[in-house]
PDB file of N, CA and C in Angstrom:
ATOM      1  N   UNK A   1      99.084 107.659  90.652  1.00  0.00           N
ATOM      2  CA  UNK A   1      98.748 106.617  91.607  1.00  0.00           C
ATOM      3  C   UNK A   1      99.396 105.311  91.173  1.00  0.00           C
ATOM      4  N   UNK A   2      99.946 104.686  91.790  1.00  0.00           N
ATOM      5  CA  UNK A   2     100.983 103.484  91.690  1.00  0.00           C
ATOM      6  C   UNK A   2      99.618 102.225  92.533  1.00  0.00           C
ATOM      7  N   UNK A   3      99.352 101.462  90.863  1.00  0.00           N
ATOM      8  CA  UNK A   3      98.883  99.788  91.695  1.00  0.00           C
ATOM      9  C   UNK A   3      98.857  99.048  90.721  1.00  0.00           C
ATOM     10  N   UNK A   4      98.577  97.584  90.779  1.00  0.00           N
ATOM     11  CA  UNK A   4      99.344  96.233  90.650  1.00  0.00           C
ATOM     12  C   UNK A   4      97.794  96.035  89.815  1.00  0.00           C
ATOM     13  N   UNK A   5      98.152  95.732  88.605  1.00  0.00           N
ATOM     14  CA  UNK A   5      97.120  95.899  87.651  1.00  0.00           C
ATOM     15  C   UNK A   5      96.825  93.632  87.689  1.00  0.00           C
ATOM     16  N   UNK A   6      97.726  93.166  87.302  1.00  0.00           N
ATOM     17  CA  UNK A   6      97.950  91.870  87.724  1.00  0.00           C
ATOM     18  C   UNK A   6      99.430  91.358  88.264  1.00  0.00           C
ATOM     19  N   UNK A   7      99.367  90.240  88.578  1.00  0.00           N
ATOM     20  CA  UNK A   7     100.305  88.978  89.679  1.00  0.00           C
ATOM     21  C   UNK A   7     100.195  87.753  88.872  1.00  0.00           C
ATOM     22  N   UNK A   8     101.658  87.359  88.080  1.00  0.00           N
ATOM     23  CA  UNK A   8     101.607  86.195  87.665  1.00  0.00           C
ATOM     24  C   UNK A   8     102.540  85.391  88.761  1.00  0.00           C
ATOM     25  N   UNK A   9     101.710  84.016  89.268  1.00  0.00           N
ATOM     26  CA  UNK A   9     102.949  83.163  90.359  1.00  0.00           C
ATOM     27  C   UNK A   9     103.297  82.201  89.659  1.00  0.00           C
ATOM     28  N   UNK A  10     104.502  81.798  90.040  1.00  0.00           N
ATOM     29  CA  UNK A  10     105.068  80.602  89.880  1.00  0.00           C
ATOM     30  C   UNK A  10     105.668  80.837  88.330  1.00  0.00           C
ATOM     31  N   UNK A  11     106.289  82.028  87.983  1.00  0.00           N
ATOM     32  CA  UNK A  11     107.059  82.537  87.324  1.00  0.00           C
ATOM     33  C   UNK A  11     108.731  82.088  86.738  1.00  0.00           C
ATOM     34  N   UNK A  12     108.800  81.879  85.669  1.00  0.00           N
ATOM     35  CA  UNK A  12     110.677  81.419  85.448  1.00  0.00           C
ATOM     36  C   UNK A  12     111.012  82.689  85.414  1.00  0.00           C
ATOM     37  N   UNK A  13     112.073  83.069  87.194  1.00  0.00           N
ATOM     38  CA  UNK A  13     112.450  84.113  86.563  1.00  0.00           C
ATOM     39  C   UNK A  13     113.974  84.032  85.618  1.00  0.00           C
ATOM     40  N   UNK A  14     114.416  83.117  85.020  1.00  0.00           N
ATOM     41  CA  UNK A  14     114.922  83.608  83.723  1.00  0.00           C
ATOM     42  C   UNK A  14     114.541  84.109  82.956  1.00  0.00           C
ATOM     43  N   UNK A  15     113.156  84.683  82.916  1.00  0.00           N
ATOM     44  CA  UNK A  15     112.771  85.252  81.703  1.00  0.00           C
ATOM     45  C   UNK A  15     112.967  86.962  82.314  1.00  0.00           C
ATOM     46  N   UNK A  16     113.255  87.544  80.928  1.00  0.00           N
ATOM     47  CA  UNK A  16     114.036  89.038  80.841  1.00  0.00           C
ATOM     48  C   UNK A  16     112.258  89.325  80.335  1.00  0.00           C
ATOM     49  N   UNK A  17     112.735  90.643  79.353  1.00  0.00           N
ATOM     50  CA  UNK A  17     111.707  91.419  79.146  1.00  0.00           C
ATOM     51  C   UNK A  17     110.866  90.672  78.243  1.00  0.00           C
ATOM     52  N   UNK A  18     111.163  90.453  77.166  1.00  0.00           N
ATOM     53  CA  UNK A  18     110.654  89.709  75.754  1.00  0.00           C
ATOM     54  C   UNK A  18     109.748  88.373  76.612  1.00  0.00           C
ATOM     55  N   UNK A  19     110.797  87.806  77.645  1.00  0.00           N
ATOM     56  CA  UNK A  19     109.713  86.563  77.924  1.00  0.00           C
ATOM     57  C   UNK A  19     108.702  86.857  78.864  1.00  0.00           C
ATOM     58  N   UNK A  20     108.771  87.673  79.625  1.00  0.00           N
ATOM     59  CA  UNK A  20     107.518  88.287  81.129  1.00  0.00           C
ATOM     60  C   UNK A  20     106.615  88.641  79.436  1.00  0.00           C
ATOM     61  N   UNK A  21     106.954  89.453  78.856  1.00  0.00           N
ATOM     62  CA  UNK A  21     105.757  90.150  77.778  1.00  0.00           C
ATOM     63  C   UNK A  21     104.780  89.023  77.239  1.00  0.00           C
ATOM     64  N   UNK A  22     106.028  88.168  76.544  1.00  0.00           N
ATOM     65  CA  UNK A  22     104.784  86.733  75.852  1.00  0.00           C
ATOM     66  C   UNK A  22     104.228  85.930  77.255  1.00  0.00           C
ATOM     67  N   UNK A  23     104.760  86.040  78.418  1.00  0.00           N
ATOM     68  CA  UNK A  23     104.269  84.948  79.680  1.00  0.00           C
ATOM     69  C   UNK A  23     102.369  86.323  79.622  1.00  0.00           C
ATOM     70  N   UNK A  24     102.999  87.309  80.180  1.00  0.00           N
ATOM     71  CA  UNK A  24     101.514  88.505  80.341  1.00  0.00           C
ATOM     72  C   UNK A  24     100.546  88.071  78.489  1.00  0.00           C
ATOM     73  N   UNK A  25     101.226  87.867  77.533  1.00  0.00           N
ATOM     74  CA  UNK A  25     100.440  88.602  76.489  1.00  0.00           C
ATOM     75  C   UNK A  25      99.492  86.772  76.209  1.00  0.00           C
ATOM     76  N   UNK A  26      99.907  85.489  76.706  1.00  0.00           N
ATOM     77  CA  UNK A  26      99.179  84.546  76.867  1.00  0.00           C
ATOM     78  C   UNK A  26      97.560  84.855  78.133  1.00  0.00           C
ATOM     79  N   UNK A  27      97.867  86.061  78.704  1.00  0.00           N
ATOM     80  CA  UNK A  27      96.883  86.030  79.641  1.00  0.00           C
ATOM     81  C   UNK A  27      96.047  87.146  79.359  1.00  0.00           C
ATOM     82  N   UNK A  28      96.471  88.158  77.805  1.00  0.00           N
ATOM     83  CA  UNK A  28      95.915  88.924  77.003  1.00  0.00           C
ATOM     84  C   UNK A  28      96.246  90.532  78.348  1.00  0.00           C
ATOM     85  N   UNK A  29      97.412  90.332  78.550  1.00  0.00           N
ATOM     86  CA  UNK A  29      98.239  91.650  79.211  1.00  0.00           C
ATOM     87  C   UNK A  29      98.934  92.000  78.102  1.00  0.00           C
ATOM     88  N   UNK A  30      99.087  93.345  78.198  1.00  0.00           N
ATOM     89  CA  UNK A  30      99.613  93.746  77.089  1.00  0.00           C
ATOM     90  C   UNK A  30     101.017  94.933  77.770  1.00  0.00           C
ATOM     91  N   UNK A  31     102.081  94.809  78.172  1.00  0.00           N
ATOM     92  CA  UNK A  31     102.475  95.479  78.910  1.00  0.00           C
ATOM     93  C   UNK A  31     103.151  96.473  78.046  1.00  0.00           C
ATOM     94  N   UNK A  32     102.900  96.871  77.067  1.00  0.00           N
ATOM     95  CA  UNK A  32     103.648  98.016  76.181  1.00  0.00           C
ATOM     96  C   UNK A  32     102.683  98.956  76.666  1.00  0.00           C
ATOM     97  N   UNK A  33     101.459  98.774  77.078  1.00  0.00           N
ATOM     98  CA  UNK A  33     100.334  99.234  77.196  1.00  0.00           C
ATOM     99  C   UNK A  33     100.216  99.847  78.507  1.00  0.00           C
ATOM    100  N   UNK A  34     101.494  99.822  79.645  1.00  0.00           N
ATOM    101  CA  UNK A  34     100.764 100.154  80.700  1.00  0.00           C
ATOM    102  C   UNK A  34     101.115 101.589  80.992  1.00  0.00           C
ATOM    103  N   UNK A  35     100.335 102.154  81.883  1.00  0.00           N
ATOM    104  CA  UNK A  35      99.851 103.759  81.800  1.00  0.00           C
ATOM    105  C   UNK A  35     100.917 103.905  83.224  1.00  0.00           C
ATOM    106  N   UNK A  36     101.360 105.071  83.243  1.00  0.00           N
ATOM    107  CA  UNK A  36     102.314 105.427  84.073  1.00  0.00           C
ATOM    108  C   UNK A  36     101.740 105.246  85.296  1.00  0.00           C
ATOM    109  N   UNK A  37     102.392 104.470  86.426  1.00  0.00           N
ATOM    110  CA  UNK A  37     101.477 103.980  87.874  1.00  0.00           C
ATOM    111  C   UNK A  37     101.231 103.035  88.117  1.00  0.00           C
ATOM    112  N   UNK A  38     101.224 101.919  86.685  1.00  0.00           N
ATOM    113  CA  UNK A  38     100.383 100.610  86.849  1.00  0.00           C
ATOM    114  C   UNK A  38     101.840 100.058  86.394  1.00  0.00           C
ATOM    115  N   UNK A  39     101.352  98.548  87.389  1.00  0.00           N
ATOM    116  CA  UNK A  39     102.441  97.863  87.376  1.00  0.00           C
ATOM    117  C   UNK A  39     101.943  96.562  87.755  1.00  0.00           C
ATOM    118  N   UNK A  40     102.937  95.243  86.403  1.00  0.00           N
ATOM    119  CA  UNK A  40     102.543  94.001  86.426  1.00  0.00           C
ATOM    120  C   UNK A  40     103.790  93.220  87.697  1.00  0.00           C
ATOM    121  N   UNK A  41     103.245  92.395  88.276  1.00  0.00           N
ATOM    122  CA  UNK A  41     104.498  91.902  89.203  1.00  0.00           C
ATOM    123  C   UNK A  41     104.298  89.976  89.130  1.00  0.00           C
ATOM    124  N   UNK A  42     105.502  89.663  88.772  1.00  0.00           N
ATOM    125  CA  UNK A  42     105.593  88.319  88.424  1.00  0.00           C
ATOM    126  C   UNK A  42     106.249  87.705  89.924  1.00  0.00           C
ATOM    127  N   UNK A  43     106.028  86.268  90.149  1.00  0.00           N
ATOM    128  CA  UNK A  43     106.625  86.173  91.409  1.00  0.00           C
ATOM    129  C   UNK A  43     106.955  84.619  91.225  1.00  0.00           C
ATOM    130  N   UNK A  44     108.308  84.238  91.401  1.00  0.00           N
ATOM    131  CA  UNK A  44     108.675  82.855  91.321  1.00  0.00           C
ATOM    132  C   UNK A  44     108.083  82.062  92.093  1.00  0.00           C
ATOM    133  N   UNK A  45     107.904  80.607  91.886  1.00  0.00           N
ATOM    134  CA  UNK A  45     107.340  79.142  92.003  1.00  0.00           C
ATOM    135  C   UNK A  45     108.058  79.163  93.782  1.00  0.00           C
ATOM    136  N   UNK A  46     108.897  79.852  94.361  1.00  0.00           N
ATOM    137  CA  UNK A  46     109.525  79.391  95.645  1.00  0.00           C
ATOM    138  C   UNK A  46     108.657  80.614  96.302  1.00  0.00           C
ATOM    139  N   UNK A  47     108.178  81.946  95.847  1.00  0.00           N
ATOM    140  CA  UNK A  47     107.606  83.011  96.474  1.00  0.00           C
ATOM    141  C   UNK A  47     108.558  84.000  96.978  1.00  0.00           C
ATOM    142  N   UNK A  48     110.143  83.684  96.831  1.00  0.00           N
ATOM    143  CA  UNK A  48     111.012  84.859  97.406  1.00  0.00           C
ATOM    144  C   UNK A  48     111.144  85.752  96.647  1.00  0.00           C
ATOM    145  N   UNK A  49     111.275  85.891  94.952  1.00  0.00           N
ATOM    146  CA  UNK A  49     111.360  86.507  94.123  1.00  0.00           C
ATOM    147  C   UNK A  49     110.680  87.327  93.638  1.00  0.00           C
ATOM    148  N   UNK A  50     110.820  88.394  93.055  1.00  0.00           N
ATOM    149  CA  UNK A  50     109.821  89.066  92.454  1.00  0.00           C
ATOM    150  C   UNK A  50     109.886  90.099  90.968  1.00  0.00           C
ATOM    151  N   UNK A  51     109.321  90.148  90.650  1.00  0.00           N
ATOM    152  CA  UNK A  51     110.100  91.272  89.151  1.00  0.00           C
ATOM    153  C   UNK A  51     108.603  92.158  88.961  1.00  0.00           C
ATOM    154  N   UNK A  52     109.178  93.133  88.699  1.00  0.00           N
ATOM    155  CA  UNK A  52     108.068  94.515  89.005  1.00  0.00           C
ATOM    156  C   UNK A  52     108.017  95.184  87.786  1.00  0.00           C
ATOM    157  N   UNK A  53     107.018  94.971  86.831  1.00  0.00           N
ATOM    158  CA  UNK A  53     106.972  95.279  85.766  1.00  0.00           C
ATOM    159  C   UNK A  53     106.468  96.556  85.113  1.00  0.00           C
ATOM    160  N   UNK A  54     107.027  97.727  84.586  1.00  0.00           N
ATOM    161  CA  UNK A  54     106.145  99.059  84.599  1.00  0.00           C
ATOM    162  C   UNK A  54     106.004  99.565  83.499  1.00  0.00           C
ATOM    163  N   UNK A  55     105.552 100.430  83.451  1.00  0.00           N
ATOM    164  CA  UNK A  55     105.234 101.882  82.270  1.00  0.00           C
ATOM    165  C   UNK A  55     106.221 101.945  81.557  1.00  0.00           C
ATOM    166  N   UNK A  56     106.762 102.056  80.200  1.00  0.00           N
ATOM    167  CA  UNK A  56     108.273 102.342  79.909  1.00  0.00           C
ATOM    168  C   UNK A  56     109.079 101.339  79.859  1.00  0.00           C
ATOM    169  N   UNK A  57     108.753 100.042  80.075  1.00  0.00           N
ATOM    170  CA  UNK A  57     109.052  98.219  79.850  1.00  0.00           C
ATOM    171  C   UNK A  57     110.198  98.672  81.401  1.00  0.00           C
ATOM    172  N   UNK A  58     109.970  99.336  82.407  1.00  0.00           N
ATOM    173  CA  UNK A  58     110.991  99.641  83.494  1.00  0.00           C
ATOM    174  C   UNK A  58     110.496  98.345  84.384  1.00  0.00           C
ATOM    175  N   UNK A  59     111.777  97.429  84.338  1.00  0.00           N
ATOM    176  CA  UNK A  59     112.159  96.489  84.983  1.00  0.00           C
ATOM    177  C   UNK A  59     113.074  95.973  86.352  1.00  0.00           C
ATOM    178  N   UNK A  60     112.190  96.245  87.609  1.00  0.00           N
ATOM    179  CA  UNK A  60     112.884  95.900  88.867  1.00  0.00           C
ATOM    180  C   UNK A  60     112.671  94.334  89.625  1.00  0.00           C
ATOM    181  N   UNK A  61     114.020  94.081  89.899  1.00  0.00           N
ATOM    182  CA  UNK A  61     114.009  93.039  90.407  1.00  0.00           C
ATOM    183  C   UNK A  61     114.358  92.528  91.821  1.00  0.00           C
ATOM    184  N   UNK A  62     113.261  92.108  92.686  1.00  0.00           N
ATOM    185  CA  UNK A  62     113.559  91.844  93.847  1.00  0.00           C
ATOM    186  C   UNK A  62     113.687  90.867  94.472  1.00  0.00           C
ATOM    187  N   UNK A  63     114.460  90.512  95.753  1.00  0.00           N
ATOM    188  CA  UNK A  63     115.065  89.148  96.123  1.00  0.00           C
ATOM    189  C   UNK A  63     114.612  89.238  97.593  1.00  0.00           C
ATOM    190  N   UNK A  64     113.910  88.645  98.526  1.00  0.00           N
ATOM    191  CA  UNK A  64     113.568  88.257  99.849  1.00  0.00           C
ATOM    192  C   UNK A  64     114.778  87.335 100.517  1.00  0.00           C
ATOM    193  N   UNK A  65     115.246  87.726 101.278  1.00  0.00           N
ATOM    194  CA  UNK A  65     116.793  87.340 101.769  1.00  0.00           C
ATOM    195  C   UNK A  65     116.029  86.227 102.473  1.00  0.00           C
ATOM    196  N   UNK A  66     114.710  86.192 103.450  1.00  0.00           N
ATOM    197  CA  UNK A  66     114.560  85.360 104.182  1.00  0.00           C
ATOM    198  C   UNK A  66     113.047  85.527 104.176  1.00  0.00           C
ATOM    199  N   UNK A  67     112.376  84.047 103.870  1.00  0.00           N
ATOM    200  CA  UNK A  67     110.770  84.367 103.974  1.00  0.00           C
ATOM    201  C   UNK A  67     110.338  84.496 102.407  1.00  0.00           C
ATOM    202  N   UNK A  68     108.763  84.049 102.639  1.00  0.00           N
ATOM    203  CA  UNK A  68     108.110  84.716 100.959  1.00  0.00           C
ATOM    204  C   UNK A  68     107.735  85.736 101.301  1.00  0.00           C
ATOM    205  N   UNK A  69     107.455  86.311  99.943  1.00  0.00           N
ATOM    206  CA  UNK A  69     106.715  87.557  99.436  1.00  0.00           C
ATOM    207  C   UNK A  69     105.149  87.272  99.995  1.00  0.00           C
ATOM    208  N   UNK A  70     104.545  88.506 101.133  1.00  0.00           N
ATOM    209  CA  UNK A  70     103.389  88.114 101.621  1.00  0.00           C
ATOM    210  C   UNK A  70     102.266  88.667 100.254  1.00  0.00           C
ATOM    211  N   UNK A  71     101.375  88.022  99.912  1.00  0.00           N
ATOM    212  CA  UNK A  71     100.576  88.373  98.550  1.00  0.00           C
ATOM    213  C   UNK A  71      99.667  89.201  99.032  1.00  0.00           C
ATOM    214  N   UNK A  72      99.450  89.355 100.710  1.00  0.00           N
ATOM    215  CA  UNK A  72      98.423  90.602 101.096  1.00  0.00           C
ATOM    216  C   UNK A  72      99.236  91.687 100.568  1.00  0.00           C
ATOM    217  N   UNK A  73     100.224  91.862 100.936  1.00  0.00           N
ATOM    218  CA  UNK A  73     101.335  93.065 100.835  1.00  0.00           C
ATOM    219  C   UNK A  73     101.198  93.450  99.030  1.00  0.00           C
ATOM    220  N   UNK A  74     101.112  92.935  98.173  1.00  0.00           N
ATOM    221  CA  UNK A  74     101.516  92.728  96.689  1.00  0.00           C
ATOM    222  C   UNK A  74     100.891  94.238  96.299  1.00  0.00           C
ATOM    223  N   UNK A  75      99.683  94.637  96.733  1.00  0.00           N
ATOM    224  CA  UNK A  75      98.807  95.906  96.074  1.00  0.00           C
ATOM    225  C   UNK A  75      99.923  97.207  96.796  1.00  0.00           C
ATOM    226  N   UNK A  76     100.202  96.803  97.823  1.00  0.00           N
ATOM    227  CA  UNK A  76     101.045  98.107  98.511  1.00  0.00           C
ATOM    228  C   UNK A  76     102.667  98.346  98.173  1.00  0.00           C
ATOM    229  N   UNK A  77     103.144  97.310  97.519  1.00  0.00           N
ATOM    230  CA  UNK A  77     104.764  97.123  96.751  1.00  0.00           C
ATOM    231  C   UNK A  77     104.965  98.226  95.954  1.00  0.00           C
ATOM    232  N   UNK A  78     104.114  99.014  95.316  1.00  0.00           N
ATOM    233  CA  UNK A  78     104.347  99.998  94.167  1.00  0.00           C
ATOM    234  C   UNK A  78     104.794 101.323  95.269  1.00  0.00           C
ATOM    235  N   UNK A  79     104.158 101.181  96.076  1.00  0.00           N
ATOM    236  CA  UNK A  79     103.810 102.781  96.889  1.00  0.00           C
ATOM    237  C   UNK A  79     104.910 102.636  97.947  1.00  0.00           C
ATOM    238  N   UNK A  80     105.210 101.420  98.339  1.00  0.00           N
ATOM    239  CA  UNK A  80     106.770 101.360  99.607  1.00  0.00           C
ATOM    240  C   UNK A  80     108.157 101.154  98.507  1.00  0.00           C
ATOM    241  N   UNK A  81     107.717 101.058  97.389  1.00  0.00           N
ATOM    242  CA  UNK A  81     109.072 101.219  96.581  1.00  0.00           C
ATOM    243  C   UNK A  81     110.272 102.402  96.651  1.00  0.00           C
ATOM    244  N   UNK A  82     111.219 101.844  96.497  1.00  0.00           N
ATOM    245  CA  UNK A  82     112.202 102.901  96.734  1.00  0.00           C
ATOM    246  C   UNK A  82     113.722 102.569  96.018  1.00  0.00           C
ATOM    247  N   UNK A  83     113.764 103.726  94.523  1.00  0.00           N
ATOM    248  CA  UNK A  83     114.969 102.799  93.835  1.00  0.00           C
ATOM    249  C   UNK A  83     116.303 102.460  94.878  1.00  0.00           C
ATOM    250  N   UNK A  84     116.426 103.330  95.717  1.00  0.00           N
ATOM    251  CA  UNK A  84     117.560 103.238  96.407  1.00  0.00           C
ATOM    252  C   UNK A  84     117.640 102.260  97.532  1.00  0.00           C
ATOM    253  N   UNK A  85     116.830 102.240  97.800  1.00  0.00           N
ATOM    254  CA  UNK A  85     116.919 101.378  99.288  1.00  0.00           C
ATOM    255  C   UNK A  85     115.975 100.124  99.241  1.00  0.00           C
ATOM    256  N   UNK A  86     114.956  99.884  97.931  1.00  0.00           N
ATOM    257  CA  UNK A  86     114.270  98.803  97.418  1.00  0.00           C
ATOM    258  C   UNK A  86     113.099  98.966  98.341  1.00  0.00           C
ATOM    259  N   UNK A  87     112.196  97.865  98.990  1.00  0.00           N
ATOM    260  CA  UNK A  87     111.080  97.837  99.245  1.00  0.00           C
ATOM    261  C   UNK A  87     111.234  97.961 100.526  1.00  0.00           C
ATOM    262  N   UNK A  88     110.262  98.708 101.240  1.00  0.00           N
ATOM    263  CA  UNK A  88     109.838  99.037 102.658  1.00  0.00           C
ATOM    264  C   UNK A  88     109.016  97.807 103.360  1.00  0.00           C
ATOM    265  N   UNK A  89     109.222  96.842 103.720  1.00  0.00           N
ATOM    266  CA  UNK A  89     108.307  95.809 103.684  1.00  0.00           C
ATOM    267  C   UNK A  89     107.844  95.752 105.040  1.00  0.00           C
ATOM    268  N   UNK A  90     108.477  97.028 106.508  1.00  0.00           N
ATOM    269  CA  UNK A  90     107.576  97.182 107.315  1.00  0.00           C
ATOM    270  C   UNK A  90     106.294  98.255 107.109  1.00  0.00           C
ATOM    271  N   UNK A  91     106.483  99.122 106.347  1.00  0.00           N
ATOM    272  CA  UNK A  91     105.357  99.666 105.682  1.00  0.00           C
ATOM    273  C   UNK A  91     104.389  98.871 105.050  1.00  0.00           C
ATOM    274  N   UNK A  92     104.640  98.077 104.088  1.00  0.00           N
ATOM    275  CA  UNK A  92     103.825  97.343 103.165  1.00  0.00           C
ATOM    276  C   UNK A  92     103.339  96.521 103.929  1.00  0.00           C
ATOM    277  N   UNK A  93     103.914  95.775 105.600  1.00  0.00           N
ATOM    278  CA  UNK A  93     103.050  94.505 105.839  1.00  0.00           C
ATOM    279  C   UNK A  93     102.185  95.831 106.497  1.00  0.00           C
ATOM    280  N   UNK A  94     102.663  96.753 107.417  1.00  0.00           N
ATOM    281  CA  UNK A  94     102.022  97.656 108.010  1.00  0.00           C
ATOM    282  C   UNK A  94     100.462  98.067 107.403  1.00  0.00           C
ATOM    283  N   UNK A  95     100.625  98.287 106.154  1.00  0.00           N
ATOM    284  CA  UNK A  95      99.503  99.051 105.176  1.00  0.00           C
ATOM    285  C   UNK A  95      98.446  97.635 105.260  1.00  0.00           C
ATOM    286  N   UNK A  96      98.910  96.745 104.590  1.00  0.00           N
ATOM    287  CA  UNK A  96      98.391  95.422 104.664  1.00  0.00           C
ATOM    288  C   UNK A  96      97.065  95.039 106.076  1.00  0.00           C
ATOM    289  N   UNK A  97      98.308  94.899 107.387  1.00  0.00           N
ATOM    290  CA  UNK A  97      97.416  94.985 108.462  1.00  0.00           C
ATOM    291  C   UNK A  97      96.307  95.731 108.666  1.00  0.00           C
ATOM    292  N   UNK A  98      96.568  97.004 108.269  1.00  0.00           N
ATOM    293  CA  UNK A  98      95.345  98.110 108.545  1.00  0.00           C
ATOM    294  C   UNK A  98      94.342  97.808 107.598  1.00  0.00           C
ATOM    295  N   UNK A  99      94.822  97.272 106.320  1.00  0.00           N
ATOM    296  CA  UNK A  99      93.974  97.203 105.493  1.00  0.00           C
ATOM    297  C   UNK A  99      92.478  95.663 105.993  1.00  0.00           C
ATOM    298  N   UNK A 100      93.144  95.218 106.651  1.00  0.00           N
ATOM    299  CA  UNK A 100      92.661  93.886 106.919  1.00  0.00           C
ATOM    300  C   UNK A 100      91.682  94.291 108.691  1.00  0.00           C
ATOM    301  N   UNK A 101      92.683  94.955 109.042  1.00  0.00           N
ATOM    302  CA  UNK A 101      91.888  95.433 110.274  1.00  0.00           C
ATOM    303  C   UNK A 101      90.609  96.580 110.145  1.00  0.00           C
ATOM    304  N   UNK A 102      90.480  97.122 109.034  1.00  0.00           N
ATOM    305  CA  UNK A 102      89.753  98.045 108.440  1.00  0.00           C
ATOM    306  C   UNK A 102      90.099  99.729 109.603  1.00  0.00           C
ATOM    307  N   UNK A 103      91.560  99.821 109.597  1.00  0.00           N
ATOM    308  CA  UNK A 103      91.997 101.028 110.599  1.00  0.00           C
ATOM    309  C   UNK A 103      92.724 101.798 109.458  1.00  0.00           C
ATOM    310  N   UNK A 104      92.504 103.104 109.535  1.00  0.00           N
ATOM    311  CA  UNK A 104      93.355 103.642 108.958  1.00  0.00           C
ATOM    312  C   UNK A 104      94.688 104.281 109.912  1.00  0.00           C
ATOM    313  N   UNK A 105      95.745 104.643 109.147  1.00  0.00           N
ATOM    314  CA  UNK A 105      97.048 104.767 110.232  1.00  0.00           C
ATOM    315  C   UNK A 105      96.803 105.869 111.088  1.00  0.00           C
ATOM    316  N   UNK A 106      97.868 106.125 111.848  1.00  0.00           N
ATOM    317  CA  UNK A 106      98.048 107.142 112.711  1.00  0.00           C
ATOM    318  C   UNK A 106      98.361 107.994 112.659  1.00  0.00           C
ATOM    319  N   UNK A 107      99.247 108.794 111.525  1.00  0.00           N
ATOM    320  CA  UNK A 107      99.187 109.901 111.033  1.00  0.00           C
ATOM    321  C   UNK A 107      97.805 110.280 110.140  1.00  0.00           C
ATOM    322  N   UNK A 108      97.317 109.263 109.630  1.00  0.00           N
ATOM    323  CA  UNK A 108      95.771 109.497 108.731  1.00  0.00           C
ATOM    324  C   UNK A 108      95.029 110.228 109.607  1.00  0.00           C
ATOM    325  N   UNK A 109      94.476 109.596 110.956  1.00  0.00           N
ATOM    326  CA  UNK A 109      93.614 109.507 112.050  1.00  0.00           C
ATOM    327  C   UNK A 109      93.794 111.528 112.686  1.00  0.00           C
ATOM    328  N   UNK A 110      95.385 112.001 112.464  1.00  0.00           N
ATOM    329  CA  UNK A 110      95.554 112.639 113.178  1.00  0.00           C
ATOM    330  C   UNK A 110      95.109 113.724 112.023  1.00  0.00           C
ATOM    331  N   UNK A 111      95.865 113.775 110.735  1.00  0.00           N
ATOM    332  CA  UNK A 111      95.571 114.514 109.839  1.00  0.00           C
ATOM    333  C   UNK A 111      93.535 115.042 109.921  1.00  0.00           C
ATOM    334  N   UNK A 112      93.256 114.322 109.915  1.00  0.00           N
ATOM    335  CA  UNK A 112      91.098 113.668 109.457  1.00  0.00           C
ATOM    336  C   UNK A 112      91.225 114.445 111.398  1.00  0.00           C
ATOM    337  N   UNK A 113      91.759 114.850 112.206  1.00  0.00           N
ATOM    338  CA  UNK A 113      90.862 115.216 113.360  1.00  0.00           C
ATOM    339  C   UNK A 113      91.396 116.608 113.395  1.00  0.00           C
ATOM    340  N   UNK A 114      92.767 117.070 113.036  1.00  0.00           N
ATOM    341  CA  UNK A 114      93.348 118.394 112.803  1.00  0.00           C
ATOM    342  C   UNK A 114      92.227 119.542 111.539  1.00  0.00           C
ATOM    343  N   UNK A 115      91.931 118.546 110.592  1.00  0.00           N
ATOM    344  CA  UNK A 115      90.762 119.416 109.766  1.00  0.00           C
ATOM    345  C   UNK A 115      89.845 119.166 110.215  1.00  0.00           C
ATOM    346  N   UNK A 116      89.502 118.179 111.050  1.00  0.00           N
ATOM    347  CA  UNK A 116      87.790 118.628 111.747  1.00  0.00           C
ATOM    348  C   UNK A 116      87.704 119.818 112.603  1.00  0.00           C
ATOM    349  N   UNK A 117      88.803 119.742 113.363  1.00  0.00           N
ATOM    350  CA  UNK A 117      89.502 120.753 114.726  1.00  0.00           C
ATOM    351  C   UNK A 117      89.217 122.489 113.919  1.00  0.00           C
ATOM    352  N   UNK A 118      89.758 121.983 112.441  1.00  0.00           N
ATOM    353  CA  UNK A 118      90.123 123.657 111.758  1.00  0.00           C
ATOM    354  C   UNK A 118      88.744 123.821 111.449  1.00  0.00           C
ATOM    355  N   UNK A 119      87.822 122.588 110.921  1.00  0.00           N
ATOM    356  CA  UNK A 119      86.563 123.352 110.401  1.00  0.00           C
ATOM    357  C   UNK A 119      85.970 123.544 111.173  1.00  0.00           C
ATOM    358  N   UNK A 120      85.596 122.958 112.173  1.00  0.00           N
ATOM    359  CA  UNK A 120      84.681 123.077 113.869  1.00  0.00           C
ATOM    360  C   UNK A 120      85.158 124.727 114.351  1.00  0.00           C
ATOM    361  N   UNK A 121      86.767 125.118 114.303  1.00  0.00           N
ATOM    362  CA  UNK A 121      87.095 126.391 114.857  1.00  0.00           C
ATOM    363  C   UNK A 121      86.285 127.647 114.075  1.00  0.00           C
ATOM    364  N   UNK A 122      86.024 127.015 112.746  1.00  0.00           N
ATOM    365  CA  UNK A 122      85.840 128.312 111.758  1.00  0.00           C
ATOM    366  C   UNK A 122      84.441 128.784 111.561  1.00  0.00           C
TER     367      UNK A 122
END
């Protein structure tokens, strides 16, 4: 399971690995420490930036061409990730909305009535 253990803002991102570690280990994060799934995400002082910190000191870095980084979206960034094609961010605001609307999606909805359908038949 992939989620966002903490969010440091207003981040220098000049800092590489060594400096995100001492920026987390002032806030008693310990990121040598994190368990495969969990992930720290730092986000620059302007909000376009982002650096995605993981399991294995694995370091991704992302750039918002236009707009900030929405911070509802921040818990759902791990799960729309994609090394190749980077972040899904109509998914992530997508997940976001539902999350706020208290709906779950439309394939969810259909899945949850197809096994009622199978257990009701049986």
């Amino acid at each position: 399971m992939n989620k966002v253990i903490r969010v440091f803002l207003e981040t220098d991102m000049r800092s590489q690995h060594m400096g995100l570690i001492e920026i987390a280990k002032t806030k008693k994060v310990n990121l040598s420490k994190l368990e495969p799934g969990e992930h720290v995400i730092f986000i620059n002082q302007a909000g376009n930036k982002m650096k995605l910190f993981s399991a294995s000191g694995v370091l991704s870095y992302i750039r918002k061409d236009r707009g900030k980084i929405d911070l509802n979206m921040i818990e759902f960034i791990p799960s729309c990730w994609n090394a190749r094609t980077g972040i899904d961010w109509d998914e992530a605001s997508r997940k976001s909305l539902e999350r706020k609307l208290g709906k779950t999606s439309f394939s969810d909805r259909t899945k949850s009535r197809a096994a009622e359908e199978n257990i009701l038949s049986n």
